[in-house]
PDB file of N, CA and C in Angstrom:
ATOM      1  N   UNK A   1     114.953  72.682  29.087  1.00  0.00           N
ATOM      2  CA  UNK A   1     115.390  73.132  27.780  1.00  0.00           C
ATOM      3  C   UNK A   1     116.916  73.086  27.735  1.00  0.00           C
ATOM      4  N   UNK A   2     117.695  72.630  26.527  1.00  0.00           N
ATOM      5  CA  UNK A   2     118.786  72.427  26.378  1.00  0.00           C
ATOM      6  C   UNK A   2     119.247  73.646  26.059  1.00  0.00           C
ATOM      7  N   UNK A   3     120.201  73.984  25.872  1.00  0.00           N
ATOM      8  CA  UNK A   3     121.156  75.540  25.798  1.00  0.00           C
ATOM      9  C   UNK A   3     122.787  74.818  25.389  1.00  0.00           C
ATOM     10  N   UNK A   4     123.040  75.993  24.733  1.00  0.00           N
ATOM     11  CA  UNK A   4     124.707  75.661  24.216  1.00  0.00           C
ATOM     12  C   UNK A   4     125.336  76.782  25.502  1.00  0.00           C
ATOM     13  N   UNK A   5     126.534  76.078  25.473  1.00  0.00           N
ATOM     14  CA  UNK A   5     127.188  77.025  26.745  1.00  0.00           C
ATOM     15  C   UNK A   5     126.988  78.782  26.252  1.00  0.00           C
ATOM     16  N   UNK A   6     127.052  78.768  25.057  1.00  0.00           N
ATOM     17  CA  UNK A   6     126.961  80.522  24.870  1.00  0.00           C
ATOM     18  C   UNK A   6     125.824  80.733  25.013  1.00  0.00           C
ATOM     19  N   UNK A   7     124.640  80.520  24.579  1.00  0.00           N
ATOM     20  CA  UNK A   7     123.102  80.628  25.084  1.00  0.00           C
ATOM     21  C   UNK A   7     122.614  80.791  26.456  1.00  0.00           C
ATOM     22  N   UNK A   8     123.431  79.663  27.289  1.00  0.00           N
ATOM     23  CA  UNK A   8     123.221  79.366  28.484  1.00  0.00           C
ATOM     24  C   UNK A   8     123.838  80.891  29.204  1.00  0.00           C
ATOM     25  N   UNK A   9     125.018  81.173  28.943  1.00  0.00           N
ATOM     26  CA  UNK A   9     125.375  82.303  29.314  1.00  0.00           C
ATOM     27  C   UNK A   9     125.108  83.447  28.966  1.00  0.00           C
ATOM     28  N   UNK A  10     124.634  83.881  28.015  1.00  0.00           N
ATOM     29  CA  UNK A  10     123.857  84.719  27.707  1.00  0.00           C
ATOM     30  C   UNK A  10     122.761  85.039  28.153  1.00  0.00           C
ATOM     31  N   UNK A  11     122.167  84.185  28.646  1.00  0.00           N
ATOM     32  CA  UNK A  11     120.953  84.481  29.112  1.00  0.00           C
ATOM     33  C   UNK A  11     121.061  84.829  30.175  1.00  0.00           C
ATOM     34  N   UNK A  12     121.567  83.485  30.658  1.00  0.00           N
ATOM     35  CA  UNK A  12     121.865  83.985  32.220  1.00  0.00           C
ATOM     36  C   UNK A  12     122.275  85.110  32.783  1.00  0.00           C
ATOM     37  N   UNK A  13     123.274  86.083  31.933  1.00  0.00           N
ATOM     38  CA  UNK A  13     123.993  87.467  32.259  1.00  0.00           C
ATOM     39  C   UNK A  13     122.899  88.169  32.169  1.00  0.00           C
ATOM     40  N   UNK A  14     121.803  87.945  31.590  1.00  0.00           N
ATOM     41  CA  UNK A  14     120.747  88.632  31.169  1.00  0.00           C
ATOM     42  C   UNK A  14     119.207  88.661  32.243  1.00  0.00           C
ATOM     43  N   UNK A  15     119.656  87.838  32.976  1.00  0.00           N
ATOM     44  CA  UNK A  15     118.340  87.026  33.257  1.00  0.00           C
ATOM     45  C   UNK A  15     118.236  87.570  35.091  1.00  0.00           C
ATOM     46  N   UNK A  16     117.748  88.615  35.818  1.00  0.00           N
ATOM     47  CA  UNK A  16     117.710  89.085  37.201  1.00  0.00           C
ATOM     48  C   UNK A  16     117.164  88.060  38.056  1.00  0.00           C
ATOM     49  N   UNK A  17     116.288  87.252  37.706  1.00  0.00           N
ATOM     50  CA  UNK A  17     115.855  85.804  38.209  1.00  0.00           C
ATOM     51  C   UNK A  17     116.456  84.720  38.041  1.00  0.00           C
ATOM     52  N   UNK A  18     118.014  84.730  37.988  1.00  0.00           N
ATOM     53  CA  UNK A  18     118.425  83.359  37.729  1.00  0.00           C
ATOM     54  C   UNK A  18     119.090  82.849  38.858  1.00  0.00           C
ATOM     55  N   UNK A  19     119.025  81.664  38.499  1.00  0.00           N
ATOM     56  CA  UNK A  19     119.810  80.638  39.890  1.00  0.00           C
ATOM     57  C   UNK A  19     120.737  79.353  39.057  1.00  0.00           C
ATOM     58  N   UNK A  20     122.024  79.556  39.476  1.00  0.00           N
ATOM     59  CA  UNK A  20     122.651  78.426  39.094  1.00  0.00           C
ATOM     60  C   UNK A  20     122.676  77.207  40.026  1.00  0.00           C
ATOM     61  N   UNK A  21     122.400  75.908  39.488  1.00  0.00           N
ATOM     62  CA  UNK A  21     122.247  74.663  40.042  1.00  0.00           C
ATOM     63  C   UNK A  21     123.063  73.502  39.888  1.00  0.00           C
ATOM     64  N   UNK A  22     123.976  73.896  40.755  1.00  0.00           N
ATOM     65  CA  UNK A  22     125.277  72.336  40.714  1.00  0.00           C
ATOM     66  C   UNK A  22     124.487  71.020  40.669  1.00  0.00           C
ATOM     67  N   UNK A  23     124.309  70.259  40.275  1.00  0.00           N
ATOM     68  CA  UNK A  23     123.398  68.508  40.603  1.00  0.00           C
ATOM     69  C   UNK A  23     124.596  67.374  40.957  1.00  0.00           C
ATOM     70  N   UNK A  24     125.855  68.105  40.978  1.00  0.00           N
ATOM     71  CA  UNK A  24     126.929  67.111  41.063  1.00  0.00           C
ATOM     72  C   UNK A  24     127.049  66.339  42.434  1.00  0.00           C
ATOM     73  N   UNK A  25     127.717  65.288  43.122  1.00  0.00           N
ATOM     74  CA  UNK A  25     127.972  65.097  43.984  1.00  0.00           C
ATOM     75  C   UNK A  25     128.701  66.238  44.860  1.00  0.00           C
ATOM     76  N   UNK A  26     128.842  66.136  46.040  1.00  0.00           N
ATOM     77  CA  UNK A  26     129.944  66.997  46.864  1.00  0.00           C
ATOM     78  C   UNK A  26     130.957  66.976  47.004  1.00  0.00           C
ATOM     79  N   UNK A  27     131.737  65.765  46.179  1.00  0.00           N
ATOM     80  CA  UNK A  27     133.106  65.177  46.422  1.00  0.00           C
ATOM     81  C   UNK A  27     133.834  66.228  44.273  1.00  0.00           C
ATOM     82  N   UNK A  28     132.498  65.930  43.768  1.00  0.00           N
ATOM     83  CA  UNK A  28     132.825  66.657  42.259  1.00  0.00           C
ATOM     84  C   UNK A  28     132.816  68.063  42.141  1.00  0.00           C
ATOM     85  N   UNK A  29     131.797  68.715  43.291  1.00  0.00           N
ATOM     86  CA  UNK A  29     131.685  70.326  43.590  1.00  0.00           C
ATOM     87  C   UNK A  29     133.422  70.593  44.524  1.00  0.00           C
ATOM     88  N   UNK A  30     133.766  69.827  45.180  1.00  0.00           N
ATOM     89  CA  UNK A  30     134.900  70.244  45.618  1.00  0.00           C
ATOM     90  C   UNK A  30     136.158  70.691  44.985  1.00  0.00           C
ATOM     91  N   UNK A  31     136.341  69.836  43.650  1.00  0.00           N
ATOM     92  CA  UNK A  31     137.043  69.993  42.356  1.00  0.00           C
ATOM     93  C   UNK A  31     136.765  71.866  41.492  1.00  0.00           C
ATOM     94  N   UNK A  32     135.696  72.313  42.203  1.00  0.00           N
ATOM     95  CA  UNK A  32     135.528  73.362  41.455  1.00  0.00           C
ATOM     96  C   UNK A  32     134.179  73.540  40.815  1.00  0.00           C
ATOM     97  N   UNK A  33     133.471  75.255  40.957  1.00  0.00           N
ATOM     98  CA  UNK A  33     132.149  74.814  40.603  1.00  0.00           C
ATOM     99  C   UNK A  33     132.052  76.514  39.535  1.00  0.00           C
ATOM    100  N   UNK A  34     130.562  75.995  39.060  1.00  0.00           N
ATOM    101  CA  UNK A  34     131.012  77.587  38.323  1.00  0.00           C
ATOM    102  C   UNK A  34     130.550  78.702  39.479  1.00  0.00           C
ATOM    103  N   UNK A  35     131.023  80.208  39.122  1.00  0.00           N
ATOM    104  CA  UNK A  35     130.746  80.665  40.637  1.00  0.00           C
ATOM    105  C   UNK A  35     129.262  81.112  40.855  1.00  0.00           C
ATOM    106  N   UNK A  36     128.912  81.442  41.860  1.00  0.00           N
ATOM    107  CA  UNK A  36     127.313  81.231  42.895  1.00  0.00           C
ATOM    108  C   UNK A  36     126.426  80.517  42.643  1.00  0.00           C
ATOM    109  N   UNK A  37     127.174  79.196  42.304  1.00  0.00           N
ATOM    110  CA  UNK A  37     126.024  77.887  42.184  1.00  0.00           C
ATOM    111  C   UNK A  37     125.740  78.078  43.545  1.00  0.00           C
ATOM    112  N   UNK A  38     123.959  77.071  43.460  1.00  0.00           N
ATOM    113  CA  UNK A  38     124.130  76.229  44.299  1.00  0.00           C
ATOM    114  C   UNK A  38     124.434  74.760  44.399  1.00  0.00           C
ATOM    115  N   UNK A  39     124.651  73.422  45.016  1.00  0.00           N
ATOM    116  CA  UNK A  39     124.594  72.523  45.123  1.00  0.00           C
ATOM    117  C   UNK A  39     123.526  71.924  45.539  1.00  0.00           C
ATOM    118  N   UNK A  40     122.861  71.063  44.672  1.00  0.00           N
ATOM    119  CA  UNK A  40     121.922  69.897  45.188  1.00  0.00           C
ATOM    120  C   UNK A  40     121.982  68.928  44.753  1.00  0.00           C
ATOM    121  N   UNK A  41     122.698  67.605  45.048  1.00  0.00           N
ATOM    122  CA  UNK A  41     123.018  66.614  44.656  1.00  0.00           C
ATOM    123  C   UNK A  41     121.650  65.587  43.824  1.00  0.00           C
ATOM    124  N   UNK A  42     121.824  65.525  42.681  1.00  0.00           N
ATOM    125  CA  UNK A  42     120.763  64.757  41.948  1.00  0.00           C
ATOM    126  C   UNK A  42     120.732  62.708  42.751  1.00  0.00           C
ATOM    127  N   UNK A  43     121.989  62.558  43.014  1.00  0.00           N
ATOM    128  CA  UNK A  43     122.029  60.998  43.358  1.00  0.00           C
ATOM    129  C   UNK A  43     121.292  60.970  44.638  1.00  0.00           C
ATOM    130  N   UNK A  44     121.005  62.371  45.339  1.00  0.00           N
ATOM    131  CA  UNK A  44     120.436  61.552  46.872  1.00  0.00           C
ATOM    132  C   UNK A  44     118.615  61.604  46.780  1.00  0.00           C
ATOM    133  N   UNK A  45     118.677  60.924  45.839  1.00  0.00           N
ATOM    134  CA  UNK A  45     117.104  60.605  45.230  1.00  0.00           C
ATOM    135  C   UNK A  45     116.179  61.534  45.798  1.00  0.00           C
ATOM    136  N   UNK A  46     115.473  61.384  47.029  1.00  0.00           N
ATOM    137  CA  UNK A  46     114.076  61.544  47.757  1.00  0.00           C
ATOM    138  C   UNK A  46     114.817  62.969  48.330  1.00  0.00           C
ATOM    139  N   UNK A  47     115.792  63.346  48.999  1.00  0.00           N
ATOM    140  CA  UNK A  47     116.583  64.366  49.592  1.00  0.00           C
ATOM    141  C   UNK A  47     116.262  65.043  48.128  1.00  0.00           C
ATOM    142  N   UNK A  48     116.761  65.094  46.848  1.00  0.00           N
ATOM    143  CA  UNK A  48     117.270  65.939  46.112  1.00  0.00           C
ATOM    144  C   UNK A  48     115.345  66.404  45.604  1.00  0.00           C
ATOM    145  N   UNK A  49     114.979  65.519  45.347  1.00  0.00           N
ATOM    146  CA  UNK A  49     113.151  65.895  45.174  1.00  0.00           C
ATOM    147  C   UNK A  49     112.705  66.938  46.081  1.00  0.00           C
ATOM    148  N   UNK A  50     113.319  66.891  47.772  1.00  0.00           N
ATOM    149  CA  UNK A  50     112.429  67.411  48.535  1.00  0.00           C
ATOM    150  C   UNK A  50     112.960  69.109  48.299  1.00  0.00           C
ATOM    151  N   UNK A  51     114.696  68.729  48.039  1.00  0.00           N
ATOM    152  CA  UNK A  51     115.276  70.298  48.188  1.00  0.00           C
ATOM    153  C   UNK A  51     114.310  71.057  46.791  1.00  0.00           C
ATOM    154  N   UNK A  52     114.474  70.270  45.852  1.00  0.00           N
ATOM    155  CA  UNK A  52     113.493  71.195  44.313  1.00  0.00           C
ATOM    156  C   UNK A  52     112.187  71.670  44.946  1.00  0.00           C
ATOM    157  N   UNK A  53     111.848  70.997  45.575  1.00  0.00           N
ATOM    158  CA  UNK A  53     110.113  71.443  45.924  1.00  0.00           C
ATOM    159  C   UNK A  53     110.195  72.562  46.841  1.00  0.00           C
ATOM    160  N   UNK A  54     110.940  72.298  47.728  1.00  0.00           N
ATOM    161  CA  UNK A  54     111.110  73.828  48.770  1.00  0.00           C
ATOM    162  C   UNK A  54     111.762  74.732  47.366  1.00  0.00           C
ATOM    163  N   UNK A  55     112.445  74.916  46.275  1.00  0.00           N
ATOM    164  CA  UNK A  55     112.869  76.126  45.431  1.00  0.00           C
ATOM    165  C   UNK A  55     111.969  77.148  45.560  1.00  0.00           C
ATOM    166  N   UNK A  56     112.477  78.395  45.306  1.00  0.00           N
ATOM    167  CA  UNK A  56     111.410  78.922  44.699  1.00  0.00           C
ATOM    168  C   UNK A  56     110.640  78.816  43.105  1.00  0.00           C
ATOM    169  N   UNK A  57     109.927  78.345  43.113  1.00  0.00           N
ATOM    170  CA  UNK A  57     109.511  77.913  41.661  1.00  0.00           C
ATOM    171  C   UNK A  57     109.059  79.413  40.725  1.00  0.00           C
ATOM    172  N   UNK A  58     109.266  80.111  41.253  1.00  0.00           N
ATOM    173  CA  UNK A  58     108.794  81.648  40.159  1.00  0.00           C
ATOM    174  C   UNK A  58     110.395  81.963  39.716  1.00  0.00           C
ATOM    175  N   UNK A  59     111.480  81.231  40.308  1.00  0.00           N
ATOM    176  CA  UNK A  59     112.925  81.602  39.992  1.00  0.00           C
ATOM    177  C   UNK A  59     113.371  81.065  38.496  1.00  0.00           C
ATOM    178  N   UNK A  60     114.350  81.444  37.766  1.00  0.00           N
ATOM    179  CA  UNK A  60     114.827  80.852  36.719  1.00  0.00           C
ATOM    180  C   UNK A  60     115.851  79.851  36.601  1.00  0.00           C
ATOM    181  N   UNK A  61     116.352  78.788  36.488  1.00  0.00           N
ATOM    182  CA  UNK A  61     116.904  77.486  37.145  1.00  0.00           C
ATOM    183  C   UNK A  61     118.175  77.134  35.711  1.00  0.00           C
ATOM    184  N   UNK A  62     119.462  77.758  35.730  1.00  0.00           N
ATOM    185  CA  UNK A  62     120.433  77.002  35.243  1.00  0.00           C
ATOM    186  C   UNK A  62     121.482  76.184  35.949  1.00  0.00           C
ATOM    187  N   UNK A  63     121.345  74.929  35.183  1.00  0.00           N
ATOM    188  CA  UNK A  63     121.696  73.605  35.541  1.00  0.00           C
ATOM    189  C   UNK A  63     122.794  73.020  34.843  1.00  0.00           C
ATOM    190  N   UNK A  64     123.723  72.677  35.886  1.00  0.00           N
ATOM    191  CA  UNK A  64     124.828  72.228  35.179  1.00  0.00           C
ATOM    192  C   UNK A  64     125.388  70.656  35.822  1.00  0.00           C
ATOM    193  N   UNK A  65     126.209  70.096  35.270  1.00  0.00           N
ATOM    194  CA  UNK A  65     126.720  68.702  36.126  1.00  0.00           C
ATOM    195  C   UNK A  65     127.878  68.599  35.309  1.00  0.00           C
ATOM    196  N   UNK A  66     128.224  67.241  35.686  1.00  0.00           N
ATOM    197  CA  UNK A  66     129.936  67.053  34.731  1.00  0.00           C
ATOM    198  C   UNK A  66     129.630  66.878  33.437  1.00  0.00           C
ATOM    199  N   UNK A  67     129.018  66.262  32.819  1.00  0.00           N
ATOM    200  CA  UNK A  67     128.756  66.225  31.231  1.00  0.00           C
ATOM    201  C   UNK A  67     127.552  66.543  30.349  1.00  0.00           C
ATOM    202  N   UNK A  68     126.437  66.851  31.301  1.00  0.00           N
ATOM    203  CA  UNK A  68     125.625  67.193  30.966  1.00  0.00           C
ATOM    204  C   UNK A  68     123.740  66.389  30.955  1.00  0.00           C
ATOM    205  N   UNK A  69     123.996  65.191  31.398  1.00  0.00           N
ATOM    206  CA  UNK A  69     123.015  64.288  31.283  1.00  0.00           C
ATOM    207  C   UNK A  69     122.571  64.411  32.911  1.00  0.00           C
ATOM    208  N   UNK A  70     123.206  64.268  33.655  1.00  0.00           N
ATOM    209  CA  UNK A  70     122.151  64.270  34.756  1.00  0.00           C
ATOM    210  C   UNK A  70     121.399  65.673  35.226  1.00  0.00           C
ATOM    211  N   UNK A  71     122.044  67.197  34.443  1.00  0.00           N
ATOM    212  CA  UNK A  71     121.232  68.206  34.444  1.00  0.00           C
ATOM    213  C   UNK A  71     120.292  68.112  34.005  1.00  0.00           C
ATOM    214  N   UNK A  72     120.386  67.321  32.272  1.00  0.00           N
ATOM    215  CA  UNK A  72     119.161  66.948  31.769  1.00  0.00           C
ATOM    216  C   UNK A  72     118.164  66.446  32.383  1.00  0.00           C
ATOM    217  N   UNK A  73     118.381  65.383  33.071  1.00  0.00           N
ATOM    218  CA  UNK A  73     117.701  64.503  34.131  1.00  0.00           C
ATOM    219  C   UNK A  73     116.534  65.640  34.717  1.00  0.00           C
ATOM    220  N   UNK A  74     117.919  66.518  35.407  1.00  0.00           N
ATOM    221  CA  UNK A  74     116.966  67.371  37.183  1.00  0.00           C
ATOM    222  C   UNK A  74     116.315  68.260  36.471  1.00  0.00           C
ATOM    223  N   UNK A  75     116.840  68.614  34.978  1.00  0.00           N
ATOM    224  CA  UNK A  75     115.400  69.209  34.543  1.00  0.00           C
ATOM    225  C   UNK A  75     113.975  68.756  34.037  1.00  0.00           C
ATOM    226  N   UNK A  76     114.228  67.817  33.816  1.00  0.00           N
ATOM    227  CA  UNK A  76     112.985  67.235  33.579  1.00  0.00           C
ATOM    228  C   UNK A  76     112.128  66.963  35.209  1.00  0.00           C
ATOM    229  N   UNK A  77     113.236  66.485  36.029  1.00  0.00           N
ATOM    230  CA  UNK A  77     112.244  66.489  37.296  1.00  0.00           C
ATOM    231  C   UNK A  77     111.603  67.552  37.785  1.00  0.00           C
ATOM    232  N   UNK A  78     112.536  68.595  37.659  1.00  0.00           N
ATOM    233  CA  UNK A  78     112.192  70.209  38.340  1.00  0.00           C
ATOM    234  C   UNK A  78     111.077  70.671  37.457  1.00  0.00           C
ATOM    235  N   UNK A  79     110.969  69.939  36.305  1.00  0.00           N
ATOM    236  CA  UNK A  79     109.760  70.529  35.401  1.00  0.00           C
ATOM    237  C   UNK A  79     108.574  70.020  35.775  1.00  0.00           C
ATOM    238  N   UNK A  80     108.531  69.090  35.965  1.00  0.00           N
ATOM    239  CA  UNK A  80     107.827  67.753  36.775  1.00  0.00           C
ATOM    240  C   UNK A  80     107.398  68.242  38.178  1.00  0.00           C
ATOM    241  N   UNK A  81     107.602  68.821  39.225  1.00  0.00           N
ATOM    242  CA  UNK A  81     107.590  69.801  40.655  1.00  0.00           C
ATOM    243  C   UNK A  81     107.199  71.483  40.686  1.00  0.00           C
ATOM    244  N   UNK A  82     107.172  71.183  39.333  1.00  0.00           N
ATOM    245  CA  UNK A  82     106.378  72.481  39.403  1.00  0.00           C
ATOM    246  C   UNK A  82     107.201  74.049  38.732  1.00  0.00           C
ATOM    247  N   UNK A  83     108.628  73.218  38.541  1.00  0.00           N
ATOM    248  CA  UNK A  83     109.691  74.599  38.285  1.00  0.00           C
ATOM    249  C   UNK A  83     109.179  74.850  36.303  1.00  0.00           C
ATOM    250  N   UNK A  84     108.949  76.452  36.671  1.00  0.00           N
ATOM    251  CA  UNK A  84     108.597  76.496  35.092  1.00  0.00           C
ATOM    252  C   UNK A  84     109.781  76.549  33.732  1.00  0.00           C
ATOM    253  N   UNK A  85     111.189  77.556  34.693  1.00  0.00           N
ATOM    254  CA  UNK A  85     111.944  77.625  33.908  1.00  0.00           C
ATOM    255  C   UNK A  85     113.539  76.853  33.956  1.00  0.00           C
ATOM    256  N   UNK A  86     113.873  75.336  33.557  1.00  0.00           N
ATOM    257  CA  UNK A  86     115.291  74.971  34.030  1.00  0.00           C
ATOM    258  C   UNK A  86     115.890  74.725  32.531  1.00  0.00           C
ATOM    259  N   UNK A  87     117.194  75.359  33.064  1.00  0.00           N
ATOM    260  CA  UNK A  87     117.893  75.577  31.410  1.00  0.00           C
ATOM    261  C   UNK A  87     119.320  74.489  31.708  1.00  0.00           C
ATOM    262  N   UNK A  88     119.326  73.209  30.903  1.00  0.00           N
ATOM    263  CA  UNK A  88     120.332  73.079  30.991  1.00  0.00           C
ATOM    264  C   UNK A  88     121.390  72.685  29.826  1.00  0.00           C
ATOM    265  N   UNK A  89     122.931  72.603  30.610  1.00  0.00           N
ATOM    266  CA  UNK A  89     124.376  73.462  30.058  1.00  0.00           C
ATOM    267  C   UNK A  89     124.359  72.150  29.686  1.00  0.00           C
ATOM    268  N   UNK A  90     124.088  72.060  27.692  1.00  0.00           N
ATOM    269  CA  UNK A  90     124.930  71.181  27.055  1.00  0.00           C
ATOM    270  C   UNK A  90     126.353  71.031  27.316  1.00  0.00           C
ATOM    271  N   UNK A  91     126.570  69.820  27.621  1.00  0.00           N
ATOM    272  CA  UNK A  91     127.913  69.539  27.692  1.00  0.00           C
ATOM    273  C   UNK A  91     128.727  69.724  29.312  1.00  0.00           C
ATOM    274  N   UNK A  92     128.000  70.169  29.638  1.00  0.00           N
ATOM    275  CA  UNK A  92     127.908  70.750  31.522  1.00  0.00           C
ATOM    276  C   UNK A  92     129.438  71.012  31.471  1.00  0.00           C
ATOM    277  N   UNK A  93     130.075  71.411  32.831  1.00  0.00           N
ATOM    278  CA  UNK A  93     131.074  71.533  33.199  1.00  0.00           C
ATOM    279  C   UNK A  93     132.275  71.154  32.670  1.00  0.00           C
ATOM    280  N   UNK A  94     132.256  69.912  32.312  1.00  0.00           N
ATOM    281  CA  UNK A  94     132.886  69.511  31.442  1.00  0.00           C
ATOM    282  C   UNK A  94     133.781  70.220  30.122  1.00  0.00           C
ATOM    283  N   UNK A  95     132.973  70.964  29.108  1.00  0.00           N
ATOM    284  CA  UNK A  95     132.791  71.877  28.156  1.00  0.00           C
ATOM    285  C   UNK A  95     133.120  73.235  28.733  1.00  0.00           C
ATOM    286  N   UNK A  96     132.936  73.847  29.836  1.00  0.00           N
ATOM    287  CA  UNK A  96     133.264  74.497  30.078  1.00  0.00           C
ATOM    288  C   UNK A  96     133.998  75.713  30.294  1.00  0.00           C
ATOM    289  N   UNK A  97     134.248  76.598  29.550  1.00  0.00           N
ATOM    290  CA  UNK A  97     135.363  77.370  29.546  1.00  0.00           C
ATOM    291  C   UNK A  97     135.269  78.794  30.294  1.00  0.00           C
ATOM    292  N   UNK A  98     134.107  79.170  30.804  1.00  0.00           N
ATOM    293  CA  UNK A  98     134.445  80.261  31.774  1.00  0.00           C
ATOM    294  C   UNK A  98     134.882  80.303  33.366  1.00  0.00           C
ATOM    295  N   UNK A  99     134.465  80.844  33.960  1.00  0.00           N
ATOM    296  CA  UNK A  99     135.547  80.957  35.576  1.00  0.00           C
ATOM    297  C   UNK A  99     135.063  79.552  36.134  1.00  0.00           C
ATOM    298  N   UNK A 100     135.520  79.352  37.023  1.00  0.00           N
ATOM    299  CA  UNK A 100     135.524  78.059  37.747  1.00  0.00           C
ATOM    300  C   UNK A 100     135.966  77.987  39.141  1.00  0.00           C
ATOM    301  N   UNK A 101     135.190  77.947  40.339  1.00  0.00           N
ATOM    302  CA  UNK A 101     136.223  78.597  41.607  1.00  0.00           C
ATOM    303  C   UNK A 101     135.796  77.321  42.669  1.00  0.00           C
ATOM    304  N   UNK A 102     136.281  77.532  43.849  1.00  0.00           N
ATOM    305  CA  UNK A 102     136.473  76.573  45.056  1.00  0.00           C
ATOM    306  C   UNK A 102     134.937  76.877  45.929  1.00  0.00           C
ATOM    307  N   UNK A 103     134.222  75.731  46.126  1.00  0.00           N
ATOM    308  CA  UNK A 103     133.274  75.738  47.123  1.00  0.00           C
ATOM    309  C   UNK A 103     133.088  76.613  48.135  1.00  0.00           C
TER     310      UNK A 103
END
């Protein structure tokens, strides 16, 4: 499900089951990520499938990347593996305007 950055955050402040999900490379998370992501790189194909499937899938899943399309992407996969809830940040990182910190 798509979300506007205020939605996305809103909820999320709201939400005791949530998990933020970097999909960026590791060289783009180094630049700065939003804070207590995690990282799971969407490009390392079969690696990035296996890390979604170990998730916990009863968790709530916001997803972010640099512009917003390859969150789109990992949500559709993570929906696809079984994850019921992945929300992702129109406009991803990119758009961005709240904190932003170092790996």
């Amino acid at each position: 499900m798509n979300l506007t950055q205020e939605e996305w955050v809103s909820q999320f402040e709201a939400d005791e089951n949530a998990v933020i999900l970097d999909v960026r490379t590791e060289s783009e998370c180094d630049e700065g990520i939003i804070p207590n992501s995690i990282n799971i790189d969407i490009y390392e194909g079969q690696v990035f499938i296996d890390k979604i499937e170990a998730l916990d899938k009863s968790k709530n899943y916001y997803v972010y990347c640099h512009s917003g399309a390859r969150s789109a992407k990992a949500c559709e996969l993570m929906e696809n593996l079984g994850v019921q809830n992945a929300y992702n940040l129109l406009g991803g990182i990119l758009n961005w305007d709240g904190e932003i910190v170092s790996p």
